[in-house]
C-alpha atoms as a PDB file:
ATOM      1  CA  UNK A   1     185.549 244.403  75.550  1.00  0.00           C
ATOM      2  CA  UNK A   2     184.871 240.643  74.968  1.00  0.00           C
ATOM      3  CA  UNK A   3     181.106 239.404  75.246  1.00  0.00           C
ATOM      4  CA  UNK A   4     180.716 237.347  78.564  1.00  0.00           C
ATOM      5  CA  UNK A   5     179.562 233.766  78.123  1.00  0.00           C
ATOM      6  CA  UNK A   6     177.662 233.870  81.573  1.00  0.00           C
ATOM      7  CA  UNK A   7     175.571 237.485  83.006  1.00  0.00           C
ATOM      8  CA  UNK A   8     172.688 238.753  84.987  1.00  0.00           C
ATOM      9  CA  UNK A   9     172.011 242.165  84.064  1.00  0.00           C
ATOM     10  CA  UNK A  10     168.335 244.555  83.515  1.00  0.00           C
ATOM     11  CA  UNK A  11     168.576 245.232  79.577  1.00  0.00           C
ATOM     12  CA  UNK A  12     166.002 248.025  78.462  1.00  0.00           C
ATOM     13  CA  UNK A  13     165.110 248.798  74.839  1.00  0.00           C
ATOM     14  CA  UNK A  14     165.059 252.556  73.362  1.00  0.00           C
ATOM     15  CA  UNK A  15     164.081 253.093  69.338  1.00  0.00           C
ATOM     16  CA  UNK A  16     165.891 255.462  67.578  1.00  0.00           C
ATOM     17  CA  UNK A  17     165.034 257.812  64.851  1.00  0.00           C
ATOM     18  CA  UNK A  18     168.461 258.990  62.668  1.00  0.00           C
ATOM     19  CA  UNK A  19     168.429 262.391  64.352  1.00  0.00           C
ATOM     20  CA  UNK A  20     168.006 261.196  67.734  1.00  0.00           C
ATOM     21  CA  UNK A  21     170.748 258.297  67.202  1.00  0.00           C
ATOM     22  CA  UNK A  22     173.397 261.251  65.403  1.00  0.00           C
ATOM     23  CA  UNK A  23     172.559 263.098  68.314  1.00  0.00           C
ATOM     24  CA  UNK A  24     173.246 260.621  70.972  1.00  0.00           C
ATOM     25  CA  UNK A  25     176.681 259.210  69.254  1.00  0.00           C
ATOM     26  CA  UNK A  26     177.734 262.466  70.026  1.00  0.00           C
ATOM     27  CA  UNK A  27     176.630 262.749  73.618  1.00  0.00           C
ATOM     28  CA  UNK A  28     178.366 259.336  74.446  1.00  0.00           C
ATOM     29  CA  UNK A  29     181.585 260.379  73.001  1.00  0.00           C
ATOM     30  CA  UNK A  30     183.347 261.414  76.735  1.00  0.00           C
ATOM     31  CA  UNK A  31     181.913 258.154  78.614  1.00  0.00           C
ATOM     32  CA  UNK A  32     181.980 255.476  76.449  1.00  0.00           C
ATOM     33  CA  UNK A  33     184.558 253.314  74.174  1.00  0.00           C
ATOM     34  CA  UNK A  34     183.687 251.142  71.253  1.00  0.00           C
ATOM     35  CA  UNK A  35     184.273 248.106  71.916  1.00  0.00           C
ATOM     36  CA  UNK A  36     186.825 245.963  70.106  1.00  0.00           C
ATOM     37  CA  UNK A  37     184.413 244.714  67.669  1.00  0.00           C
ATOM     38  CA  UNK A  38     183.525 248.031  66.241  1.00  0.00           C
ATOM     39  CA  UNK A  39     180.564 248.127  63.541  1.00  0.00           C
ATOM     40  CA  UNK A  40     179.951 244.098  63.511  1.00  0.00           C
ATOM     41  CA  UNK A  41     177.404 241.948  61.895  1.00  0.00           C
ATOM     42  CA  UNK A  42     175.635 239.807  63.532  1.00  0.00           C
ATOM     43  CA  UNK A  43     174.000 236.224  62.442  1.00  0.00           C
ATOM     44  CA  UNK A  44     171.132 234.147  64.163  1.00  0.00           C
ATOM     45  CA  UNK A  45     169.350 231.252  63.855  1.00  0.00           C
ATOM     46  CA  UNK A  46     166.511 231.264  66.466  1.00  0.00           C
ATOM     47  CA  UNK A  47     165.045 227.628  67.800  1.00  0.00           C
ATOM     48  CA  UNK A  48     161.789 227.106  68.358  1.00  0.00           C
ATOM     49  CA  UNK A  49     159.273 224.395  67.738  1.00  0.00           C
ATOM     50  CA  UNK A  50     156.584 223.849  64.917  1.00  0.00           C
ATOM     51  CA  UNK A  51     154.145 225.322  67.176  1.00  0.00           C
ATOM     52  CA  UNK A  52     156.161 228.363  67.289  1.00  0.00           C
ATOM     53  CA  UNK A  53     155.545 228.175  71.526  1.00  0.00           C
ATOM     54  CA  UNK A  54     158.454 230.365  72.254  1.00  0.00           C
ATOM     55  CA  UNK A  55     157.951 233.208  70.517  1.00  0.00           C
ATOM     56  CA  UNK A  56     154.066 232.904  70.989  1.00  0.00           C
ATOM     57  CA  UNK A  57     154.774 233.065  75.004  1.00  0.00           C
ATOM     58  CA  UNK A  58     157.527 235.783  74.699  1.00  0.00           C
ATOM     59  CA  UNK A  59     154.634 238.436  72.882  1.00  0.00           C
ATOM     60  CA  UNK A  60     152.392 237.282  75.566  1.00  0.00           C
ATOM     61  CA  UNK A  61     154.433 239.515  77.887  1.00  0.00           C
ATOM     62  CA  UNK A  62     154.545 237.367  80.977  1.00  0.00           C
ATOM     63  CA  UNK A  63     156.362 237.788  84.110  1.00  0.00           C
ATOM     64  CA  UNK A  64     159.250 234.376  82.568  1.00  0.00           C
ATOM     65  CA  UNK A  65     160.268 233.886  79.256  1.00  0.00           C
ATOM     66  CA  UNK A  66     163.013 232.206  77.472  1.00  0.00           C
ATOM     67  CA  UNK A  67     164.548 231.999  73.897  1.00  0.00           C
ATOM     68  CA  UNK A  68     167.567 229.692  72.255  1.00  0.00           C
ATOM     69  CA  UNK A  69     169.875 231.097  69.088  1.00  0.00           C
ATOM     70  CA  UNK A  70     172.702 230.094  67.272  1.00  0.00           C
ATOM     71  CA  UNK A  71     175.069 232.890  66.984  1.00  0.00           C
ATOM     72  CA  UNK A  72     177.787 234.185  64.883  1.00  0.00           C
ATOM     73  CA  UNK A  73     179.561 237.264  64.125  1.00  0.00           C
ATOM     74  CA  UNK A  74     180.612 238.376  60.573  1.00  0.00           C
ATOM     75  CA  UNK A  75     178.993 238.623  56.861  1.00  0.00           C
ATOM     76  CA  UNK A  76     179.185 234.934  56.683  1.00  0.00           C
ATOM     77  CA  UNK A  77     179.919 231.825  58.358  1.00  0.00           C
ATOM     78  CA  UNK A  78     182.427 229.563  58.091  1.00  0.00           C
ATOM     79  CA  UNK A  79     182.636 225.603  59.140  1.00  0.00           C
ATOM     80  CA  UNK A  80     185.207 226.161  61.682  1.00  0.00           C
ATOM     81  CA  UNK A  81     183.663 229.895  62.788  1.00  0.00           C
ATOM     82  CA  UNK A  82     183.269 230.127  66.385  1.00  0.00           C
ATOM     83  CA  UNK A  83     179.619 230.559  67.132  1.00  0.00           C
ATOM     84  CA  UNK A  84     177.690 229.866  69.867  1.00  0.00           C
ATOM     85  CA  UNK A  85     174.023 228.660  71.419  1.00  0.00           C
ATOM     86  CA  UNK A  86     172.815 231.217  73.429  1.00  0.00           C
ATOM     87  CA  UNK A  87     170.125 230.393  76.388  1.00  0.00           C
ATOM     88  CA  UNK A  88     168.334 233.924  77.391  1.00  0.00           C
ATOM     89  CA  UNK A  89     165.994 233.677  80.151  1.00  0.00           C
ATOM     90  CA  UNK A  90     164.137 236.934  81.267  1.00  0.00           C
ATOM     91  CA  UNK A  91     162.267 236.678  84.739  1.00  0.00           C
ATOM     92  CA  UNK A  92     160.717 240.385  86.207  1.00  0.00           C
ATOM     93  CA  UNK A  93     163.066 242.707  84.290  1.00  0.00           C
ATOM     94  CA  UNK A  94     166.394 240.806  84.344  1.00  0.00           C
ATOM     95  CA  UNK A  95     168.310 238.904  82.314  1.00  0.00           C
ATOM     96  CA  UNK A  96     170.205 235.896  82.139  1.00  0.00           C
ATOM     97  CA  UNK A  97     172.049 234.605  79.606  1.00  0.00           C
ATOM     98  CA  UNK A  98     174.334 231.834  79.241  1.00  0.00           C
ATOM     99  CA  UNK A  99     176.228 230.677  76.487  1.00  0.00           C
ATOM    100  CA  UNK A 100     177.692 227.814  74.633  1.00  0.00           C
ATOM    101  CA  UNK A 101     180.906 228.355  72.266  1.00  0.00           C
ATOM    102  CA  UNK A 102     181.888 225.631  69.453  1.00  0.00           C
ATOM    103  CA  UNK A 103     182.693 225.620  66.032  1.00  0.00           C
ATOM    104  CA  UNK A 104     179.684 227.180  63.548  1.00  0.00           C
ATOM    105  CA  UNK A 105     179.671 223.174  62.141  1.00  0.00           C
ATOM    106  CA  UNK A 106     179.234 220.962  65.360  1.00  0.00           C
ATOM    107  CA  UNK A 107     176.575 223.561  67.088  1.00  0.00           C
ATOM    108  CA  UNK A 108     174.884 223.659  63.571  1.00  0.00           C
ATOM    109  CA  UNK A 109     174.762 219.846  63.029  1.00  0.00           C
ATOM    110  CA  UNK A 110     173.166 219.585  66.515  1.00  0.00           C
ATOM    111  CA  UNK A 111     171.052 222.090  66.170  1.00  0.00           C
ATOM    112  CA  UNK A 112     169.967 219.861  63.193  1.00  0.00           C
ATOM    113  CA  UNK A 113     169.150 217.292  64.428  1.00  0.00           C
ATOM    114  CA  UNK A 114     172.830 215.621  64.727  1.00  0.00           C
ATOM    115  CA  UNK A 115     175.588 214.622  66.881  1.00  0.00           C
ATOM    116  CA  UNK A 116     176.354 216.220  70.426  1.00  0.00           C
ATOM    117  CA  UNK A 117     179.330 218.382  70.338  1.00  0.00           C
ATOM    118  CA  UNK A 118     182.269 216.746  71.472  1.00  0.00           C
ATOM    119  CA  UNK A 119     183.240 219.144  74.373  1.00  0.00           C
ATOM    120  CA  UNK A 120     180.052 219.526  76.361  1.00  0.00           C
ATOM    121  CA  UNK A 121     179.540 220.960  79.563  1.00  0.00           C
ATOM    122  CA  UNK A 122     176.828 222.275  82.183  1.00  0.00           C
ATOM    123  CA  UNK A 123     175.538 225.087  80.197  1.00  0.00           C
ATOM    124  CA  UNK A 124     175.358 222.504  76.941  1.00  0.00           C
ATOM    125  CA  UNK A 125     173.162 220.212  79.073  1.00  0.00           C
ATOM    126  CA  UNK A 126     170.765 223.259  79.994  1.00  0.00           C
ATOM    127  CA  UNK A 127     170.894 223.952  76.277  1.00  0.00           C
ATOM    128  CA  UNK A 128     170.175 220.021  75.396  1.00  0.00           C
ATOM    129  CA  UNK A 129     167.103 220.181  77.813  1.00  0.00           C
ATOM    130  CA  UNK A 130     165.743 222.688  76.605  1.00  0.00           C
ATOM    131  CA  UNK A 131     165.891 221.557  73.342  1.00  0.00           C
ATOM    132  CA  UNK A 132     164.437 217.807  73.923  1.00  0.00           C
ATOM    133  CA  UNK A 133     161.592 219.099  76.184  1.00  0.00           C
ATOM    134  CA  UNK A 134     160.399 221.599  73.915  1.00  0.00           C
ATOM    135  CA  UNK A 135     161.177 219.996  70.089  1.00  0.00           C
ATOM    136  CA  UNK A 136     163.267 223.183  69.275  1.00  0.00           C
ATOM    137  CA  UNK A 137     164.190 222.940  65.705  1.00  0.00           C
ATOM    138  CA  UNK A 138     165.674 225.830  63.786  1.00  0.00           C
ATOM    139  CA  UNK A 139     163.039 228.505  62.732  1.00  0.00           C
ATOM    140  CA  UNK A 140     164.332 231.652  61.185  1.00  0.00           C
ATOM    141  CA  UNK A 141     167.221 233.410  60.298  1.00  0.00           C
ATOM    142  CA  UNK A 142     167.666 237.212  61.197  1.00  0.00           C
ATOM    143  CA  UNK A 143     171.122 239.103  60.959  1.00  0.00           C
ATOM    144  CA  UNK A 144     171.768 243.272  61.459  1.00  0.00           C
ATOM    145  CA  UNK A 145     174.743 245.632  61.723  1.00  0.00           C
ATOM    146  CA  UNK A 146     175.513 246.272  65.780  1.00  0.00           C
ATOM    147  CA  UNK A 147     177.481 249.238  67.070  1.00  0.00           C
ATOM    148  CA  UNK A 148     178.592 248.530  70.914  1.00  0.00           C
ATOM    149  CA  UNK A 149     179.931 250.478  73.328  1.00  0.00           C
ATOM    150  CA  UNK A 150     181.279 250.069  77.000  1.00  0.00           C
ATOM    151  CA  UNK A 151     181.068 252.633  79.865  1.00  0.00           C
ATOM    152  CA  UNK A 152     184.757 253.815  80.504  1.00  0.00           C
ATOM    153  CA  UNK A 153     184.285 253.841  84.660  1.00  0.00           C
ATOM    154  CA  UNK A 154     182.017 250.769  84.237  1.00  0.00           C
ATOM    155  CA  UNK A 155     182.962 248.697  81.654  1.00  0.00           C
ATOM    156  CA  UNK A 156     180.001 246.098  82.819  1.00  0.00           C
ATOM    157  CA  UNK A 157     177.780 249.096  81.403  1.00  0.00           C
ATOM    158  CA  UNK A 158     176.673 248.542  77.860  1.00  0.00           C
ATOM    159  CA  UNK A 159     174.647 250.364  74.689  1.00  0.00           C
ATOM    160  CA  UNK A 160     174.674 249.022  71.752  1.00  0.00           C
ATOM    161  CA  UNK A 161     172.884 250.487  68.577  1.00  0.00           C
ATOM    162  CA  UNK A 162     170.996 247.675  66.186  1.00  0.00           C
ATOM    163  CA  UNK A 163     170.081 248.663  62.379  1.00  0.00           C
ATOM    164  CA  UNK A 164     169.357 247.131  59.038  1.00  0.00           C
ATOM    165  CA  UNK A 165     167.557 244.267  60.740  1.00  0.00           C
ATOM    166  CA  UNK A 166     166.739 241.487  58.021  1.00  0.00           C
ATOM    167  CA  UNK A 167     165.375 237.997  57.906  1.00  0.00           C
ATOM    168  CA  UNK A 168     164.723 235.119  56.252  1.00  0.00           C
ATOM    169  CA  UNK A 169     162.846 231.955  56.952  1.00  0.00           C
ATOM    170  CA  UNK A 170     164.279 229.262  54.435  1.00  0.00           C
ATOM    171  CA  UNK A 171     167.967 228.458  54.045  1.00  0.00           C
ATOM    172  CA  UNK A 172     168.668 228.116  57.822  1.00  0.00           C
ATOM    173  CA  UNK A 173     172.257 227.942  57.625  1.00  0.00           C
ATOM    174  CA  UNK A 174     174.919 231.247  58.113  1.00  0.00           C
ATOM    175  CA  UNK A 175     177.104 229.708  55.860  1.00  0.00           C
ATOM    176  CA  UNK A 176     174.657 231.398  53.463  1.00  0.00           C
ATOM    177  CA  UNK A 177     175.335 234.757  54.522  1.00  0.00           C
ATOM    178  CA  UNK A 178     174.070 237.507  56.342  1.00  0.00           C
ATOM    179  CA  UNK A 179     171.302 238.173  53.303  1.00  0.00           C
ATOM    180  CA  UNK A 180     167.429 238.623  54.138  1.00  0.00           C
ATOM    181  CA  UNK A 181     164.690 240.329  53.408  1.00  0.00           C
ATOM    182  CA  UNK A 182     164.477 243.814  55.190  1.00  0.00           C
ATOM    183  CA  UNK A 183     162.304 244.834  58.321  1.00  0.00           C
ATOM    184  CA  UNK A 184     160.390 247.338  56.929  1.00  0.00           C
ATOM    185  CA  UNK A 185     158.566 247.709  60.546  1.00  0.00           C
ATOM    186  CA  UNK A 186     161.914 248.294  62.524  1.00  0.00           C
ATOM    187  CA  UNK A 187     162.794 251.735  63.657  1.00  0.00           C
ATOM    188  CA  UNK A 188     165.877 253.383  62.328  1.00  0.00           C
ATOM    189  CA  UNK A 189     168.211 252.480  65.234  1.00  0.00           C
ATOM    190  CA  UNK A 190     167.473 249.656  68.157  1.00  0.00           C
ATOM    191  CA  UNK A 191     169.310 250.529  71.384  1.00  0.00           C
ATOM    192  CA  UNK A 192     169.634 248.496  74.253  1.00  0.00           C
ATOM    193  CA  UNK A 193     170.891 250.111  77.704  1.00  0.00           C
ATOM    194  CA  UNK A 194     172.587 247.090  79.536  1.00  0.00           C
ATOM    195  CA  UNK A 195     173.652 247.268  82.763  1.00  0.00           C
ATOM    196  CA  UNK A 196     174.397 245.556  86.115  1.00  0.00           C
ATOM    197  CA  UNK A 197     173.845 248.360  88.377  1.00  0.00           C
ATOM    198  CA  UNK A 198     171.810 252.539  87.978  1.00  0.00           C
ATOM    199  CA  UNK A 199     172.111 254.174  84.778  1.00  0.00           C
ATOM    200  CA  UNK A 200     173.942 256.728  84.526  1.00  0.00           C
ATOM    201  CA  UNK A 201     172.981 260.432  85.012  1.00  0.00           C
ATOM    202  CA  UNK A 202     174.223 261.429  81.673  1.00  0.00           C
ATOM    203  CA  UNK A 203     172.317 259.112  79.918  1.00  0.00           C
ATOM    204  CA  UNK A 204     169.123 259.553  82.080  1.00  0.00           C
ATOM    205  CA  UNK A 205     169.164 263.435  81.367  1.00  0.00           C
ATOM    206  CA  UNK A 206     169.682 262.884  77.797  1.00  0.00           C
ATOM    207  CA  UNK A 207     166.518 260.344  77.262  1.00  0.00           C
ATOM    208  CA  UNK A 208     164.534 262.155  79.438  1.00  0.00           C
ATOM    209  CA  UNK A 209     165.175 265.768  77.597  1.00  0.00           C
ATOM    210  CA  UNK A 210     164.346 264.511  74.315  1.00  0.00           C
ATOM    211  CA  UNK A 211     161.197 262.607  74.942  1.00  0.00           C
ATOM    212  CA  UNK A 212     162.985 259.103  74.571  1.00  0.00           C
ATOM    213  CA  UNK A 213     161.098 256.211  76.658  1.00  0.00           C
ATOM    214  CA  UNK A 214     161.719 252.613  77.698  1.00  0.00           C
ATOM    215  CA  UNK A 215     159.352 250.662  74.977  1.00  0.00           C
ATOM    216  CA  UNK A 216     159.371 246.874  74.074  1.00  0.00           C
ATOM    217  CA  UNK A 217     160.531 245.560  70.742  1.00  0.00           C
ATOM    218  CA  UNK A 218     161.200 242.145  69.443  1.00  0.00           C
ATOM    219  CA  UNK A 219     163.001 241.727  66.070  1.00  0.00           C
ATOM    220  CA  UNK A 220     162.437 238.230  66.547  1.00  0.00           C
ATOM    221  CA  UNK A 221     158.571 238.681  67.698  1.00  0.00           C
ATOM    222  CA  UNK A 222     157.996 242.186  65.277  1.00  0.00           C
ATOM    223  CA  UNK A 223     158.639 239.427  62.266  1.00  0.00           C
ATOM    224  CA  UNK A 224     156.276 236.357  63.439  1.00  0.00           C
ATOM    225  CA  UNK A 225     153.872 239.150  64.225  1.00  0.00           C
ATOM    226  CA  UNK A 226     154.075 241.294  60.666  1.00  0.00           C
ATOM    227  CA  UNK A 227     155.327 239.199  57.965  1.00  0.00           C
ATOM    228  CA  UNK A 228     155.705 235.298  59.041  1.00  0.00           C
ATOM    229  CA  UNK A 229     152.489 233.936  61.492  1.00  0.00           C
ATOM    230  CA  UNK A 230     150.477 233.348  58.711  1.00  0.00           C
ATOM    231  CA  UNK A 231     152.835 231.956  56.235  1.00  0.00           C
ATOM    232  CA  UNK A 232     154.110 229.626  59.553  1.00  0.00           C
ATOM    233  CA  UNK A 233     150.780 228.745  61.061  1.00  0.00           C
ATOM    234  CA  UNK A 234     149.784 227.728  57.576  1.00  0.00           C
ATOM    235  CA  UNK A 235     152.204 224.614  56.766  1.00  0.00           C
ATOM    236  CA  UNK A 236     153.997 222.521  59.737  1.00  0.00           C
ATOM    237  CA  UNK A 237     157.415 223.076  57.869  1.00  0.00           C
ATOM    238  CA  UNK A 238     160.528 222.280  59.565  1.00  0.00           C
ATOM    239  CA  UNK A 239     163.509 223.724  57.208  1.00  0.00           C
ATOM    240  CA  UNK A 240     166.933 222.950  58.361  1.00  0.00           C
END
Protein backbone atom coordinates (compact mmCIF):
# COMPACT_ATOMS: atom_id res chain seq x y z
CA UNK A 1 0.00 0.00 0.00
CA UNK A 2 2.17 2.97 -1.19
CA UNK A 3 1.67 6.45 0.65
CA UNK A 4 -0.20 8.89 -1.79
CA UNK A 5 1.66 12.08 -2.62
CA UNK A 6 -1.74 14.06 -2.95
CA UNK A 7 -5.20 13.26 -0.33
CA UNK A 8 -8.15 14.77 1.36
CA UNK A 9 -9.20 12.63 4.06
CA UNK A 10 -10.77 13.33 8.13
CA UNK A 11 -7.73 11.83 10.26
CA UNK A 12 -8.76 11.37 14.06
CA UNK A 13 -6.30 10.63 16.87
CA UNK A 14 -6.91 7.71 19.59
CA UNK A 15 -4.02 7.11 22.54
CA UNK A 16 -3.28 3.83 23.38
CA UNK A 17 -2.34 2.17 26.55
CA UNK A 18 -0.29 -1.47 25.86
CA UNK A 19 -3.38 -3.45 26.81
CA UNK A 20 -5.73 -1.58 24.81
CA UNK A 21 -3.23 -1.53 21.66
CA UNK A 22 -2.55 -5.79 22.24
CA UNK A 23 -6.09 -5.88 22.34
CA UNK A 24 -6.95 -4.02 19.26
CA UNK A 25 -4.02 -5.74 16.98
CA UNK A 26 -6.02 -8.57 17.56
CA UNK A 27 -9.43 -7.23 16.69
CA UNK A 28 -8.05 -5.83 13.30
CA UNK A 29 -6.60 -9.07 12.32
CA UNK A 30 -9.84 -10.16 9.78
CA UNK A 31 -10.15 -6.49 8.15
CA UNK A 32 -7.01 -5.14 7.79
CA UNK A 33 -3.44 -5.87 6.00
CA UNK A 34 -0.12 -4.41 6.92
CA UNK A 35 0.94 -2.53 4.61
CA UNK A 36 4.11 -3.16 2.62
CA UNK A 37 6.21 -1.19 4.85
CA UNK A 38 5.58 -3.22 7.90
CA UNK A 39 7.11 -1.88 11.35
CA UNK A 40 8.97 1.36 9.70
CA UNK A 41 10.78 4.23 11.16
CA UNK A 42 10.05 7.30 10.47
CA UNK A 43 12.34 10.68 10.29
CA UNK A 44 11.24 14.46 10.36
CA UNK A 45 12.50 17.63 10.25
CA UNK A 46 9.64 20.12 10.94
CA UNK A 47 9.96 23.96 9.42
CA UNK A 48 8.99 26.65 11.14
CA UNK A 49 10.26 30.12 11.79
CA UNK A 50 12.27 31.71 14.78
CA UNK A 51 9.08 32.83 16.12
CA UNK A 52 7.97 29.36 16.24
CA UNK A 53 4.36 30.84 14.48
CA UNK A 54 3.35 27.49 13.23
CA UNK A 55 3.30 25.46 15.91
CA UNK A 56 2.15 28.41 18.23
CA UNK A 57 -1.14 28.71 15.83
CA UNK A 58 -1.57 24.87 15.47
CA UNK A 59 -2.02 24.57 19.76
CA UNK A 60 -4.23 27.49 19.40
CA UNK A 61 -6.80 25.06 17.99
CA UNK A 62 -8.32 27.17 15.26
CA UNK A 63 -10.74 26.33 12.66
CA UNK A 64 -7.10 26.42 9.65
CA UNK A 65 -3.84 25.34 10.32
CA UNK A 66 -0.88 24.26 8.42
CA UNK A 67 2.58 22.58 9.01
CA UNK A 68 5.79 21.78 6.53
CA UNK A 69 8.30 18.53 7.21
CA UNK A 70 10.98 16.92 5.62
CA UNK A 71 10.40 13.29 5.57
CA UNK A 72 12.16 10.07 5.39
CA UNK A 73 11.71 6.54 6.12
CA UNK A 74 14.39 4.27 7.73
CA UNK A 75 17.01 4.37 10.82
CA UNK A 76 19.01 6.79 8.86
CA UNK A 77 19.30 8.84 5.91
CA UNK A 78 21.21 8.66 3.12
CA UNK A 79 22.32 11.53 0.40
CA UNK A 80 20.51 9.95 -2.36
CA UNK A 81 17.39 8.63 0.10
CA UNK A 82 14.16 9.53 -1.28
CA UNK A 83 12.48 11.87 1.11
CA UNK A 84 10.07 14.26 0.74
CA UNK A 85 8.50 17.94 1.91
CA UNK A 86 5.28 17.41 3.08
CA UNK A 87 2.57 20.47 3.06
CA UNK A 88 -0.42 19.43 5.64
CA UNK A 89 -3.16 21.80 5.78
CA UNK A 90 -6.12 21.02 8.21
CA UNK A 91 -9.35 23.24 7.66
CA UNK A 92 -12.76 22.02 9.94
CA UNK A 93 -11.74 18.37 10.46
CA UNK A 94 -10.08 17.46 7.13
CA UNK A 95 -7.00 17.04 5.81
CA UNK A 96 -4.94 17.83 3.01
CA UNK A 97 -1.75 16.92 2.31
CA UNK A 98 0.45 17.23 -0.54
CA UNK A 99 3.77 16.15 -1.09
CA UNK A 100 7.07 16.75 -2.68
CA UNK A 101 9.54 13.67 -3.47
CA UNK A 102 13.47 14.29 -4.17
CA UNK A 103 16.53 13.00 -3.05
CA UNK A 104 17.16 13.40 1.09
CA UNK A 105 20.30 15.90 -0.28
CA UNK A 106 18.58 18.46 -2.72
CA UNK A 107 15.23 18.82 -0.37
CA UNK A 108 17.75 19.13 2.60
CA UNK A 109 20.04 21.76 0.97
CA UNK A 110 16.87 23.80 0.22
CA UNK A 111 15.44 23.40 3.16
CA UNK A 112 18.78 25.04 4.24
CA UNK A 113 18.81 27.67 2.86
CA UNK A 114 20.23 26.41 -0.72
CA UNK A 115 19.55 25.71 -4.22
CA UNK A 116 15.97 24.85 -5.68
CA UNK A 117 15.68 21.30 -6.59
CA UNK A 118 16.21 20.70 -10.05
CA UNK A 119 12.82 19.00 -10.92
CA UNK A 120 10.22 21.34 -9.48
CA UNK A 121 6.71 21.39 -9.97
CA UNK A 122 3.24 22.88 -8.69
CA UNK A 123 3.23 21.35 -5.35
CA UNK A 124 7.19 22.56 -4.95
CA UNK A 125 6.01 26.13 -5.67
CA UNK A 126 3.19 25.83 -2.87
CA UNK A 127 6.00 24.43 -0.76
CA UNK A 128 8.50 27.48 -1.87
CA UNK A 129 5.67 29.99 -0.84
CA UNK A 130 5.15 28.89 2.01
CA UNK A 131 8.48 28.86 2.93
CA UNK A 132 9.49 32.60 1.71
CA UNK A 133 6.29 34.12 3.25
CA UNK A 134 6.70 32.68 6.50
CA UNK A 135 10.88 32.43 7.02
CA UNK A 136 10.49 28.60 7.62
CA UNK A 137 13.82 27.36 8.62
CA UNK A 138 14.36 23.90 10.03
CA UNK A 139 13.33 23.59 13.78
CA UNK A 140 13.39 20.16 15.28
CA UNK A 141 13.94 16.77 14.62
CA UNK A 142 11.43 14.01 15.83
CA UNK A 143 11.50 10.28 14.53
CA UNK A 144 9.19 7.04 15.99
CA UNK A 145 8.51 3.42 15.01
CA UNK A 146 4.96 3.35 12.80
CA UNK A 147 2.88 0.22 12.33
CA UNK A 148 0.26 0.81 9.29
CA UNK A 149 -2.41 -0.93 8.17
CA UNK A 150 -4.99 -0.75 5.20
CA UNK A 151 -8.70 -1.77 5.26
CA UNK A 152 -8.96 -4.96 2.98
CA UNK A 153 -12.57 -3.74 1.27
CA UNK A 154 -11.24 -0.15 1.46
CA UNK A 155 -7.83 0.09 1.01
CA UNK A 156 -8.23 4.18 1.15
CA UNK A 157 -9.02 3.28 4.95
CA UNK A 158 -6.03 3.63 7.19
CA UNK A 159 -4.73 3.03 11.12
CA UNK A 160 -1.60 3.31 11.86
CA UNK A 161 -0.06 2.79 15.43
CA UNK A 162 2.89 5.52 16.47
CA UNK A 163 5.39 4.61 19.51
CA UNK A 164 8.78 5.43 20.87
CA UNK A 165 8.33 9.04 19.80
CA UNK A 166 11.79 10.94 20.27
CA UNK A 167 13.28 14.29 19.47
CA UNK A 168 15.92 16.38 19.25
CA UNK A 169 16.45 20.02 18.57
CA UNK A 170 20.22 20.38 17.42
CA UNK A 171 21.79 18.36 14.62
CA UNK A 172 18.95 18.95 12.09
CA UNK A 173 20.04 16.60 9.59
CA UNK A 174 18.63 12.58 9.21
CA UNK A 175 21.78 11.68 8.01
CA UNK A 176 22.40 11.63 11.78
CA UNK A 177 20.02 9.05 12.52
CA UNK A 178 16.85 8.38 13.93
CA UNK A 179 18.44 9.12 17.71
CA UNK A 180 16.61 11.62 20.23
CA UNK A 181 15.76 12.12 23.38
CA UNK A 182 12.50 10.22 24.46
CA UNK A 183 8.87 11.67 24.95
CA UNK A 184 8.37 10.91 28.27
CA UNK A 185 4.72 12.68 27.95
CA UNK A 186 3.55 10.44 24.94
CA UNK A 187 1.12 7.68 25.55
CA UNK A 188 2.14 4.14 24.91
CA UNK A 189 0.69 3.83 21.38
CA UNK A 190 -0.56 6.96 18.98
CA UNK A 191 -3.27 5.81 16.56
CA UNK A 192 -4.61 7.65 13.86
CA UNK A 193 -8.01 6.42 12.11
CA UNK A 194 -7.68 7.79 8.45
CA UNK A 195 -10.23 7.66 6.21
CA UNK A 196 -12.03 9.09 3.14
CA UNK A 197 -15.44 8.00 3.86
CA UNK A 198 -17.62 6.37 7.64
CA UNK A 199 -15.66 4.31 9.87
CA UNK A 200 -16.28 1.22 10.04
CA UNK A 201 -18.72 -0.61 12.39
CA UNK A 202 -16.11 -2.89 13.70
CA UNK A 203 -13.95 -0.36 14.69
CA UNK A 204 -16.72 1.97 16.08
CA UNK A 205 -18.02 -0.93 18.41
CA UNK A 206 -14.63 -1.68 19.53
CA UNK A 207 -13.67 2.12 20.69
CA UNK A 208 -16.84 2.68 21.93
CA UNK A 209 -16.92 -0.69 24.27
CA UNK A 210 -13.74 0.03 25.82
CA UNK A 211 -14.06 3.64 26.72
CA UNK A 212 -11.62 4.80 23.84
CA UNK A 213 -12.39 8.57 22.62
CA UNK A 214 -11.36 10.89 19.80
CA UNK A 215 -8.67 13.27 21.79
CA UNK A 216 -6.05 15.71 20.25
CA UNK A 217 -2.34 15.11 20.41
CA UNK A 218 0.58 16.76 18.82
CA UNK A 219 4.04 15.08 19.02
CA UNK A 220 5.22 18.02 17.36
CA UNK A 221 3.13 20.58 19.71
CA UNK A 222 3.32 17.98 23.13
CA UNK A 223 7.35 18.82 22.74
CA UNK A 224 7.32 22.83 22.22
CA UNK A 225 4.73 22.68 24.95
CA UNK A 226 6.72 20.25 27.69
CA UNK A 227 10.30 20.28 27.06
CA UNK A 228 11.40 22.99 24.24
CA UNK A 229 9.26 26.67 24.56
CA UNK A 230 11.41 27.83 27.04
CA UNK A 231 14.73 26.66 25.90
CA UNK A 232 13.37 28.16 22.16
CA UNK A 233 11.76 31.37 23.27
CA UNK A 234 14.96 31.99 25.16
CA UNK A 235 17.73 32.35 22.26
CA UNK A 236 16.67 33.25 18.46
CA UNK A 237 18.77 30.13 17.29
CA UNK A 238 18.45 28.95 13.87
CA UNK A 239 20.42 25.40 13.71
CA UNK A 240 20.62 23.87 10.35
Amino acid sequence: MAYANTYKRREMKFLLDERHFEHLREEIAPYMTEDEFGFHTIMNIYLDNINDDLIRTSLGKPVFKEKLRLRAYGKKAEDDSEAFLEIKKKYRGITYKRRFEGSYKELFDYISGGAEPSEKGQVFEEIDYMVKRMGLIPRIVICYDREAFYGNDDKEFRLTFDGNIRFRSTNLDLRAGDYGQPLIAAPYRVMEVKSAGAVPLWLVRFLSENKIYNGSFSKYGTIYQQELSEKINGQNRVVV
